[in-house]
C-alpha atoms as a PDB file:
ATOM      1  CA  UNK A   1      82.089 100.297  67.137  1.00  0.00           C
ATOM      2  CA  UNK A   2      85.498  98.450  67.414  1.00  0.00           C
ATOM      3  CA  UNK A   3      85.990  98.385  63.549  1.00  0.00           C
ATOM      4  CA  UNK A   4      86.177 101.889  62.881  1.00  0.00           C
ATOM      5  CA  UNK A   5      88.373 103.013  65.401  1.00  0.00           C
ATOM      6  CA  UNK A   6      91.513 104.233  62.886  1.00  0.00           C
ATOM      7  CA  UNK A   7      94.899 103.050  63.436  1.00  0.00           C
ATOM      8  CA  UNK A   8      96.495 106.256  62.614  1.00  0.00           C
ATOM      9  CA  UNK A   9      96.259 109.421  64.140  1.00  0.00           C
ATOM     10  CA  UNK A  10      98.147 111.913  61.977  1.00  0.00           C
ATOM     11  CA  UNK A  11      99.368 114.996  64.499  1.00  0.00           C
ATOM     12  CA  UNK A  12      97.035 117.757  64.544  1.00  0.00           C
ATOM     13  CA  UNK A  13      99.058 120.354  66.442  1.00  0.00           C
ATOM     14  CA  UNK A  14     102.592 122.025  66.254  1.00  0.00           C
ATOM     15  CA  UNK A  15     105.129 120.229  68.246  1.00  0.00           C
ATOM     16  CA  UNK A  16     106.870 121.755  71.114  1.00  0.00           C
ATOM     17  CA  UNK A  17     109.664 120.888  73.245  1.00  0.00           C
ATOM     18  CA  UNK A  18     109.863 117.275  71.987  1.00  0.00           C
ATOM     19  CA  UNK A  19     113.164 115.655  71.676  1.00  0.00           C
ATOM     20  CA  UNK A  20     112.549 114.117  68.298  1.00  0.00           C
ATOM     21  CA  UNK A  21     109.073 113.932  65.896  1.00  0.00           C
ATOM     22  CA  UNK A  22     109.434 110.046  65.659  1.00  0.00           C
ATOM     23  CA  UNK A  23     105.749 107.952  65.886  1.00  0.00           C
ATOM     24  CA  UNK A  24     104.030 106.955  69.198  1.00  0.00           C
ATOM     25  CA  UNK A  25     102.943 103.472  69.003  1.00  0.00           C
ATOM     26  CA  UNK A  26     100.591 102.148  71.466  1.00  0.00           C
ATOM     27  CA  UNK A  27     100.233  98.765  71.966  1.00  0.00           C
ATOM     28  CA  UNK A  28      96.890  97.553  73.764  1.00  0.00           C
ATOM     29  CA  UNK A  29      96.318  95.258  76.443  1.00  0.00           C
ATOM     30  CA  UNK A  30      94.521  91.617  75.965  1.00  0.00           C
ATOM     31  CA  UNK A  31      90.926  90.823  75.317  1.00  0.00           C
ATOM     32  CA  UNK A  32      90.838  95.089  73.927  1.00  0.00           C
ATOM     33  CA  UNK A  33      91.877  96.109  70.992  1.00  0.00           C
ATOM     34  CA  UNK A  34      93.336  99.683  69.559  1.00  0.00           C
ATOM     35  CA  UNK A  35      90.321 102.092  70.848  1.00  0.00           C
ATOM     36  CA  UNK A  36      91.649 101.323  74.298  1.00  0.00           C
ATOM     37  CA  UNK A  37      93.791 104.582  73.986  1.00  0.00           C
ATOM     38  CA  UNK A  38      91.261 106.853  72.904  1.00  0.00           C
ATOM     39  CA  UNK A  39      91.524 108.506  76.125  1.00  0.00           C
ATOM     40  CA  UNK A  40      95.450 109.328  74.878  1.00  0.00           C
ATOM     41  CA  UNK A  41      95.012 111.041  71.927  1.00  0.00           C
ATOM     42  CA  UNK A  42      93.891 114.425  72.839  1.00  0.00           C
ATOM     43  CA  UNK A  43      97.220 114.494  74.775  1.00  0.00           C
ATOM     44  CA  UNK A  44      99.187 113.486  71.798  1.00  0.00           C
ATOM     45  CA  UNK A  45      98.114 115.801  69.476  1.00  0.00           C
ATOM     46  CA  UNK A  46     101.596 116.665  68.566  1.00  0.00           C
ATOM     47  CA  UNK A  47     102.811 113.307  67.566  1.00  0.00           C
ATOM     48  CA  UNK A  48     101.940 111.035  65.173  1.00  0.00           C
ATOM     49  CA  UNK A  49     100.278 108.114  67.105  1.00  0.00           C
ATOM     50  CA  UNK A  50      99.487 104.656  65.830  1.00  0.00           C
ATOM     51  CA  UNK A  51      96.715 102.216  67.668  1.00  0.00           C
ATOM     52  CA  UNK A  52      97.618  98.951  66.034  1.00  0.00           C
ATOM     53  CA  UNK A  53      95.023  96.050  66.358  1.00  0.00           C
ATOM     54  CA  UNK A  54      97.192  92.712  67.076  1.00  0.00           C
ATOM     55  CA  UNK A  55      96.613  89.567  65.094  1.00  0.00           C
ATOM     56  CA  UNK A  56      93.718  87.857  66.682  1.00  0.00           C
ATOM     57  CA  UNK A  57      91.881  91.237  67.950  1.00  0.00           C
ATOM     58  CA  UNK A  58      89.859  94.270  67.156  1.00  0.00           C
ATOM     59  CA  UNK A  59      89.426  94.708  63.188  1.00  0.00           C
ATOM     60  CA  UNK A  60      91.861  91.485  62.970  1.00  0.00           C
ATOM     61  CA  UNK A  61      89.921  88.463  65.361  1.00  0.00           C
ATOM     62  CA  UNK A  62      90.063  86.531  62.045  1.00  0.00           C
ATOM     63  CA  UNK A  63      93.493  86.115  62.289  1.00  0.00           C
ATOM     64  CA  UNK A  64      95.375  83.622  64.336  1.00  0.00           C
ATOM     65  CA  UNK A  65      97.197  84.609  67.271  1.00  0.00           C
ATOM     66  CA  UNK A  66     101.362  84.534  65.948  1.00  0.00           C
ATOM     67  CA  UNK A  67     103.034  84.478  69.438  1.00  0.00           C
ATOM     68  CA  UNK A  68     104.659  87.135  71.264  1.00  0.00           C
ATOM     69  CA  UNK A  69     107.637  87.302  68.854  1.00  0.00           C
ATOM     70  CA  UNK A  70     105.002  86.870  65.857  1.00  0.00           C
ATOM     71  CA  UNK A  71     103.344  89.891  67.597  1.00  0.00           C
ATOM     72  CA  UNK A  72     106.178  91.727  67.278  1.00  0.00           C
ATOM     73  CA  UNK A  73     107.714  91.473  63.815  1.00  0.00           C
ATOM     74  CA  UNK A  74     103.771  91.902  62.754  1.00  0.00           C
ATOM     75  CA  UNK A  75     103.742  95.482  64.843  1.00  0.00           C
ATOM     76  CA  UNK A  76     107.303  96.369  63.052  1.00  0.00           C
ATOM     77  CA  UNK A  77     106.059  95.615  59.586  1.00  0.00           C
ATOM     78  CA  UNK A  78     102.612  97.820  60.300  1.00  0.00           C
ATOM     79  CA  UNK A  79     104.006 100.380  61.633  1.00  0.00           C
ATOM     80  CA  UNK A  80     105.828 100.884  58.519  1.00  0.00           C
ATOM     81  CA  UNK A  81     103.093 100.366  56.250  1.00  0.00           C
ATOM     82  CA  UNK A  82     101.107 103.031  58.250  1.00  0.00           C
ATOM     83  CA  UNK A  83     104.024 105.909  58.822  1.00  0.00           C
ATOM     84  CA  UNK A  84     106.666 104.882  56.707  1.00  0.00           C
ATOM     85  CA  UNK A  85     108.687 105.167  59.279  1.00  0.00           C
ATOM     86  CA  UNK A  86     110.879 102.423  60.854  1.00  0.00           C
ATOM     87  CA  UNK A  87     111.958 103.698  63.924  1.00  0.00           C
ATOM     88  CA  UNK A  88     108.782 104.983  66.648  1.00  0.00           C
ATOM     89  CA  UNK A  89     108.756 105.062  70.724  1.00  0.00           C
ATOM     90  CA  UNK A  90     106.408 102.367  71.902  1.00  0.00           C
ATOM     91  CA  UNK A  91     104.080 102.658  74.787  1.00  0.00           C
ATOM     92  CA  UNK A  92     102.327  99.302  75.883  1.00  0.00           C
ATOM     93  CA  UNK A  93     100.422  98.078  78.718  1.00  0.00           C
ATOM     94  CA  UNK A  94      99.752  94.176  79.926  1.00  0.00           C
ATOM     95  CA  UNK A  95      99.648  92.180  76.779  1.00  0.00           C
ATOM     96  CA  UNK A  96     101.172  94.838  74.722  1.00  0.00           C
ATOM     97  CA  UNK A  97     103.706  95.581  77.163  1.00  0.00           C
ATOM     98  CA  UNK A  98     105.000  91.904  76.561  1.00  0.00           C
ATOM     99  CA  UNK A  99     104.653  92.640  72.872  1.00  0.00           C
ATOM    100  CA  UNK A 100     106.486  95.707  73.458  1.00  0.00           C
ATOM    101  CA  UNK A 101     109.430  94.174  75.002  1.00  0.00           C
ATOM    102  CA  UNK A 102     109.798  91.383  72.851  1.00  0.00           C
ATOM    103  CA  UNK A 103     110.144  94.012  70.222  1.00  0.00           C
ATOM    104  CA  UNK A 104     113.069  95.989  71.715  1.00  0.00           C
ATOM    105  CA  UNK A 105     114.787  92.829  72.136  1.00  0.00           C
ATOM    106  CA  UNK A 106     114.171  91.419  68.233  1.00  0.00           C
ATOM    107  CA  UNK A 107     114.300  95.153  66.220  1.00  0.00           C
ATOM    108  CA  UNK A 108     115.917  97.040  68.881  1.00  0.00           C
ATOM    109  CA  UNK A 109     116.837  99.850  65.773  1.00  0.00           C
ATOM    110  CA  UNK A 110     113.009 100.111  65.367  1.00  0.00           C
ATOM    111  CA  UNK A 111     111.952 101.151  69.529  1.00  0.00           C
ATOM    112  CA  UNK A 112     113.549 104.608  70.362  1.00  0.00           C
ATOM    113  CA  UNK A 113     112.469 104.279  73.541  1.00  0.00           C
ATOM    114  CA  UNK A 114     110.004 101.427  75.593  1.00  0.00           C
ATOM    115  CA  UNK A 115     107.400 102.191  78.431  1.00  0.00           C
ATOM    116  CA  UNK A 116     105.791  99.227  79.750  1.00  0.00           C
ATOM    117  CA  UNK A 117     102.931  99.001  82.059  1.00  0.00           C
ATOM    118  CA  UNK A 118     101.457  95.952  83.702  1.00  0.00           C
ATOM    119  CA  UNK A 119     103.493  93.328  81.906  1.00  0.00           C
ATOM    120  CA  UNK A 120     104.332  89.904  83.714  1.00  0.00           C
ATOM    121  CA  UNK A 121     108.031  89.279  83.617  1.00  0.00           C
ATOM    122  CA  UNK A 122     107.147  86.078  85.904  1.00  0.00           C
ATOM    123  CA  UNK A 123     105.432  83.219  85.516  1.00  0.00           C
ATOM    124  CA  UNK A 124     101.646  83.864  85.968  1.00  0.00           C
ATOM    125  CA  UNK A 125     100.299  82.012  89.366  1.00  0.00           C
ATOM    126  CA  UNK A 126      97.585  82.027  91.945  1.00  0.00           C
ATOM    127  CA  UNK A 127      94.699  83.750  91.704  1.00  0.00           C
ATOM    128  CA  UNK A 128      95.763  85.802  88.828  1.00  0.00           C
ATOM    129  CA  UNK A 129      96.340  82.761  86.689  1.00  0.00           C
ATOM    130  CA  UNK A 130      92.777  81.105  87.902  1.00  0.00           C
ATOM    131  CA  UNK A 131      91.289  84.321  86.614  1.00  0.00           C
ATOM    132  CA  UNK A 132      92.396  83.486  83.522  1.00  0.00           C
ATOM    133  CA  UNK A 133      90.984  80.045  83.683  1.00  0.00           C
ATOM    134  CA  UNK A 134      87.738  81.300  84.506  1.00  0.00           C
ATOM    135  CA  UNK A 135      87.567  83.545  81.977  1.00  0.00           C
ATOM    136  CA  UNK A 136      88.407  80.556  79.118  1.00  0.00           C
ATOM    137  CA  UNK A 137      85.915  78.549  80.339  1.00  0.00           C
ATOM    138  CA  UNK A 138      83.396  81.072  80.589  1.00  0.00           C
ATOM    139  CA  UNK A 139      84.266  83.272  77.639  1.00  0.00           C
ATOM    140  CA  UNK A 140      80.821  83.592  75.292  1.00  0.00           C
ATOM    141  CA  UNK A 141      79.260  84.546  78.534  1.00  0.00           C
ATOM    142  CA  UNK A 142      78.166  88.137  78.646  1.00  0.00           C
ATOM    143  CA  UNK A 143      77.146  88.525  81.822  1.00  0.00           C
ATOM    144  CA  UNK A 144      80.770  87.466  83.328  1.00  0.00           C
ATOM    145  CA  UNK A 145      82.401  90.417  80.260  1.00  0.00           C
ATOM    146  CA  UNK A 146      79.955  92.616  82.022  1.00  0.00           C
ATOM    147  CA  UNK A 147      81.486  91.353  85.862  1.00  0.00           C
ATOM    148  CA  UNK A 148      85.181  91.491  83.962  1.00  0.00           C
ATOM    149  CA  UNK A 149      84.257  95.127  83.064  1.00  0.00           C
ATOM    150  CA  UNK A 150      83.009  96.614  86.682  1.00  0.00           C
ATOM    151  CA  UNK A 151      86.102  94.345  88.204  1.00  0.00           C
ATOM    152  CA  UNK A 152      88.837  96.359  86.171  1.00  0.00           C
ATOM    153  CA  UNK A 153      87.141  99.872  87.012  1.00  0.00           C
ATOM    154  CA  UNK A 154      86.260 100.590  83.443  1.00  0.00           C
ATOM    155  CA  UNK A 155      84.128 103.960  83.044  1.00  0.00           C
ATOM    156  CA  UNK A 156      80.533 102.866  82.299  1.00  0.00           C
ATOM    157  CA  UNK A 157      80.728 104.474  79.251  1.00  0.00           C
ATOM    158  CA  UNK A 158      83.538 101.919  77.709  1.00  0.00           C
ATOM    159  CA  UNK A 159      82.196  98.819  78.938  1.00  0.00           C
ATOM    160  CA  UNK A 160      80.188  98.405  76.406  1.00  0.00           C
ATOM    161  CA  UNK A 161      82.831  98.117  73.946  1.00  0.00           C
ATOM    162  CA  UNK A 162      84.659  96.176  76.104  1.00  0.00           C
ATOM    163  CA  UNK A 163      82.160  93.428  76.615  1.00  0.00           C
ATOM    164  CA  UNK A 164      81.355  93.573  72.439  1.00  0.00           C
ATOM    165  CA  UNK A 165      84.672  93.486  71.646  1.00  0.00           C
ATOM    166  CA  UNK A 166      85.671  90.261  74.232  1.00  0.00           C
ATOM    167  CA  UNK A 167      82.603  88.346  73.031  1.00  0.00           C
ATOM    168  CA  UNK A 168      84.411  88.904  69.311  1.00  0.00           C
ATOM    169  CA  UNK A 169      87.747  87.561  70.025  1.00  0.00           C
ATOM    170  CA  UNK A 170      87.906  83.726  69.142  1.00  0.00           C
ATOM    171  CA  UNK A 171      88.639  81.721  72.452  1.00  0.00           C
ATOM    172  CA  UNK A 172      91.636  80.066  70.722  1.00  0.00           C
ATOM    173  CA  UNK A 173      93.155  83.289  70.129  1.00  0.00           C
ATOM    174  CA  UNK A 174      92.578  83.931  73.841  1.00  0.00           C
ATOM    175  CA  UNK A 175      93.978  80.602  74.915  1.00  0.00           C
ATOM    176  CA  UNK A 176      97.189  80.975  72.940  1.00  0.00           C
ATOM    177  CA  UNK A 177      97.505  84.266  74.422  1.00  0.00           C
ATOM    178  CA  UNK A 178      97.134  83.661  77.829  1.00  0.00           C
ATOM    179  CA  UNK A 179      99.650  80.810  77.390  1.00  0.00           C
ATOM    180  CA  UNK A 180     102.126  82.925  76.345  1.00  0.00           C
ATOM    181  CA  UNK A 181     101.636  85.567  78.703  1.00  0.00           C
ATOM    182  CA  UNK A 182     101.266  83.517  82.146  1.00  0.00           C
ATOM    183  CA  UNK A 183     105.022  81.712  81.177  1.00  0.00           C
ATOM    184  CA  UNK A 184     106.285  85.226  81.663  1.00  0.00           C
ATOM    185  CA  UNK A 185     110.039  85.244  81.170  1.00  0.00           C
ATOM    186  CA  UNK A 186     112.246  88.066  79.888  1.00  0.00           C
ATOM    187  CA  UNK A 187     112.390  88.190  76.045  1.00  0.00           C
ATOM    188  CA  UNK A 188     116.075  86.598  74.696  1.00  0.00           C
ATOM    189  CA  UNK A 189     118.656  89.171  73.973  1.00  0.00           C
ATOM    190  CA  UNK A 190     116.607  92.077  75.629  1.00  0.00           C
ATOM    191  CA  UNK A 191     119.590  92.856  77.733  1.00  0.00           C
ATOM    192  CA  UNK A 192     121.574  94.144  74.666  1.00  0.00           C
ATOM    193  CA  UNK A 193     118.656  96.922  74.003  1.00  0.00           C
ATOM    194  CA  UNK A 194     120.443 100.426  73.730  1.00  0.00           C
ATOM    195  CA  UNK A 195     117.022 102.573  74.341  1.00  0.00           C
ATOM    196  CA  UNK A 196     115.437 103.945  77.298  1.00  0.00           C
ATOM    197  CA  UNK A 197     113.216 101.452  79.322  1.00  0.00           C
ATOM    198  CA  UNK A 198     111.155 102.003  81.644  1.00  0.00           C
ATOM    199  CA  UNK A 199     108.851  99.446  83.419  1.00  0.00           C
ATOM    200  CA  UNK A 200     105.551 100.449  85.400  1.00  0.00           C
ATOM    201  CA  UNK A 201     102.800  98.938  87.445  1.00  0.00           C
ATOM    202  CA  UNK A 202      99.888  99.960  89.029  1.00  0.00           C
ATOM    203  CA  UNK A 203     100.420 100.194  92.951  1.00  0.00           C
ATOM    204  CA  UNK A 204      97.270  98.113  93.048  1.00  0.00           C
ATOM    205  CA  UNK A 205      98.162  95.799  90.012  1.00  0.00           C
ATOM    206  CA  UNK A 206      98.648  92.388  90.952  1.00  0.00           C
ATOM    207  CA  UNK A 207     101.512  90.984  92.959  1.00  0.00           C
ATOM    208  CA  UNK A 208     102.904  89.488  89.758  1.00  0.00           C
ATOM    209  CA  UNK A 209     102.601  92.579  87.506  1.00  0.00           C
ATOM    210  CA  UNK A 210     104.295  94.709  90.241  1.00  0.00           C
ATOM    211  CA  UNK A 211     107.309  92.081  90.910  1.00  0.00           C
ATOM    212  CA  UNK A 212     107.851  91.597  87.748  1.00  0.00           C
ATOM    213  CA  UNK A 213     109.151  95.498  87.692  1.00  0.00           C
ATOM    214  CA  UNK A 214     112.268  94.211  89.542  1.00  0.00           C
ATOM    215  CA  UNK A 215     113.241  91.541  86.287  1.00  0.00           C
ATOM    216  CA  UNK A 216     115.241  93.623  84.445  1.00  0.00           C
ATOM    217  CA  UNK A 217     117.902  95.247  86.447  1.00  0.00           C
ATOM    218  CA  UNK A 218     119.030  97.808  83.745  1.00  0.00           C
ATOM    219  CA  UNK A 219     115.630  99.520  83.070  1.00  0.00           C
ATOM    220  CA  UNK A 220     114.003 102.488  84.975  1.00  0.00           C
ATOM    221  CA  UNK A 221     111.343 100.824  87.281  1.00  0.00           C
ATOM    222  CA  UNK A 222     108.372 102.913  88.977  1.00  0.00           C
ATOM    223  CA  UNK A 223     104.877 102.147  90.675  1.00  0.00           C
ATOM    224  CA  UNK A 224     101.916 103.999  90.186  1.00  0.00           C
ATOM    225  CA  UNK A 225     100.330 105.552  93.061  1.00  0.00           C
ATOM    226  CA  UNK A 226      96.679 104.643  93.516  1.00  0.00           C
ATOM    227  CA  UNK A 227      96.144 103.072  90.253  1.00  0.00           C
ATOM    228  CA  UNK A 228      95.295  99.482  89.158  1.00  0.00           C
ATOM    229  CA  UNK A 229      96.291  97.902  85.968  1.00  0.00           C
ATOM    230  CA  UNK A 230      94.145  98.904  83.275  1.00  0.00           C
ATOM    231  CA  UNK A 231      94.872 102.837  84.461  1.00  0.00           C
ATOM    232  CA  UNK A 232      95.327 104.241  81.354  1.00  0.00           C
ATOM    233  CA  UNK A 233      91.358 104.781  81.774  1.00  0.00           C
ATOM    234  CA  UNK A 234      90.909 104.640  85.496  1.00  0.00           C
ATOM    235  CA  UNK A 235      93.526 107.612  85.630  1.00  0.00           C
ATOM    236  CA  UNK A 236      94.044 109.071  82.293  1.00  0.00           C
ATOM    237  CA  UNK A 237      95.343 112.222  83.208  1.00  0.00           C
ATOM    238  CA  UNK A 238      98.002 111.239  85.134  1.00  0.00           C
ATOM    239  CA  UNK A 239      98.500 108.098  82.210  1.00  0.00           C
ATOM    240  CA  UNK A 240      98.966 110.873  79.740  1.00  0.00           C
ATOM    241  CA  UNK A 241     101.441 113.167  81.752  1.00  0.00           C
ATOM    242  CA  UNK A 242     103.534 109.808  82.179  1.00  0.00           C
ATOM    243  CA  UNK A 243     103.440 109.285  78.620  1.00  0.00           C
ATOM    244  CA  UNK A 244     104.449 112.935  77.856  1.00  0.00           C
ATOM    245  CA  UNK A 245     107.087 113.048  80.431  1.00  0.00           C
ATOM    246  CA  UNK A 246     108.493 110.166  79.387  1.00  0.00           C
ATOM    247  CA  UNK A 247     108.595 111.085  75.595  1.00  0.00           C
ATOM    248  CA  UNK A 248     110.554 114.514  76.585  1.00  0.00           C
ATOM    249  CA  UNK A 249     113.148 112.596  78.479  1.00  0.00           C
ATOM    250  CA  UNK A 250     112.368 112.711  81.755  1.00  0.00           C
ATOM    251  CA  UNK A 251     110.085 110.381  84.260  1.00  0.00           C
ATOM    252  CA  UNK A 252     106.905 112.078  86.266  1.00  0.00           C
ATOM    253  CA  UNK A 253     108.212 112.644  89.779  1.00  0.00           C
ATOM    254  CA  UNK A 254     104.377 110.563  90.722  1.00  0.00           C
ATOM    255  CA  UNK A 255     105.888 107.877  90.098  1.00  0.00           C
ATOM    256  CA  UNK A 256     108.059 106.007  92.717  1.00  0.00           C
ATOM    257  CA  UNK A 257     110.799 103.282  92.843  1.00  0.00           C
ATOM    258  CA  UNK A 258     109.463  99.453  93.822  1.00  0.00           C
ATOM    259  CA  UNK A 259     111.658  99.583  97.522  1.00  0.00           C
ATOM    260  CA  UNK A 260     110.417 103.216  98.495  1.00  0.00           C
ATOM    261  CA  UNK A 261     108.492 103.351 101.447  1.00  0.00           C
ATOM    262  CA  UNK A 262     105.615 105.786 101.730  1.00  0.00           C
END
């Protein structure tokens, strides 16, 4: 089931009141691979949207994990084999929002515009980061895939996949990963990106995901009402009118600034 899932997604519809007709890449989160998005695509009918596997995941766990700037150049180069198009908006959410970021700060020509979700600008701590222990040491379990699955509020009907596609992933890969993720730290020369930026986190992500909006003073930063980190399927609708906001310019008036009260 997680092999077939195509990385392209040629638009099907006419577009309509979009600012340009440049790609949509979307960049999943760890331990997931491309089909993550599949709730997005009916709402992007009118772009062209890619669903890259990273090294190390989905169609790819045979490949090593390359870093987070590895990650990036790799996402650059694929995109380019898939559209023939350098230049795309990128849309990514925990892991991929790192790998999103590190890309607007090494090919900032290629990113038209960023949105981030769930991405840890900090250094990884507490509970968060014994989570991730946990889930090393206990990684060909199913049974704690299946726990990982009810814990992130995944519809019953994709945990499944999820729990196939974790118990696919080579632990190495995971371990690299994690390591590069939990150091957190904002990408070198990311402060010289010309695009639009915007950072978001779940109002019930985790403390780290959700202060780590307030890194990078010259982005747009907004929480999420309601929603927890992996909310592109615990609240697609609203995911996908975020999305399409963003991509005509603008930023969904649900969303509110990290000091608003409420």
């Amino acid at each position: 089931m997680t092999t077939t899932f195509p990385e392209l997604h040629p638009a099907s519809r006419e577009a309509s009141d979009l600012l340009d007709d440049l790609p949509v890449v979307l960049v999943h989160g760890g331990n997931v691979a491309g089909w993550m998005w599949e709730p997005q695509l009916e709402a992007l009918q009118d772009r062209t949207v890619v669903t890259p596997d990273l090294p190390g995941f989905g169609r790819r766990t045979a490949e090593r994990w390359p870093g987070l700037d590895g990650a990036a150049d790799d996402l650059v180069a694929r995109v380019e084999q898939l559209t023939g198009s350098r230049r795309f908006h990128v849309v990514g959410l925990s892991l991929g929002g790192s790998v999103g970021l590190h890309l607007a700060a090494r090919h900032p020509d290629a990113a038209a515009s960023v949105l981030v979700s769930g991405a840890p600008l900090l250094p990884v701590r507490g509970f968060t980061s014994l989570v991730a222990g946990l889930q090393l040491a206990l990684w060909n379990s199913p049974w704690f895939w299946k726990a990982m699955a009810a814990g992130l509020r995944l519809p019953v009907d994709a945990r499944e996949r999820y729990v196939t596609h974790g118990l696919s992933v080579h632990r190495d890969t995971a371990r690299a990963m994690f390591d590069d993720v939990r150091s957190g730290g904002v990408p070198p020369y990311l402060d010289n990106y010309p695009g639009r930026l915007l950072l978001v986190a779940g109002e019930r992500d985790s403390k780290v995901a959700r202060e780590s909006l307030r890194a990078l003073p010259h982005a747009e930063a907004r929480l999420v009402p309601g929603m927890h980190h992996v909310w592109n399927v615990e609240g697609p609708a609203l995911f996908n009118a975020v999305v399409t906001t963003w991509l005509a310019g603008g930023i969904h008036p649900a969303l509110y600034p990290l000091r608003a009260r409420r």
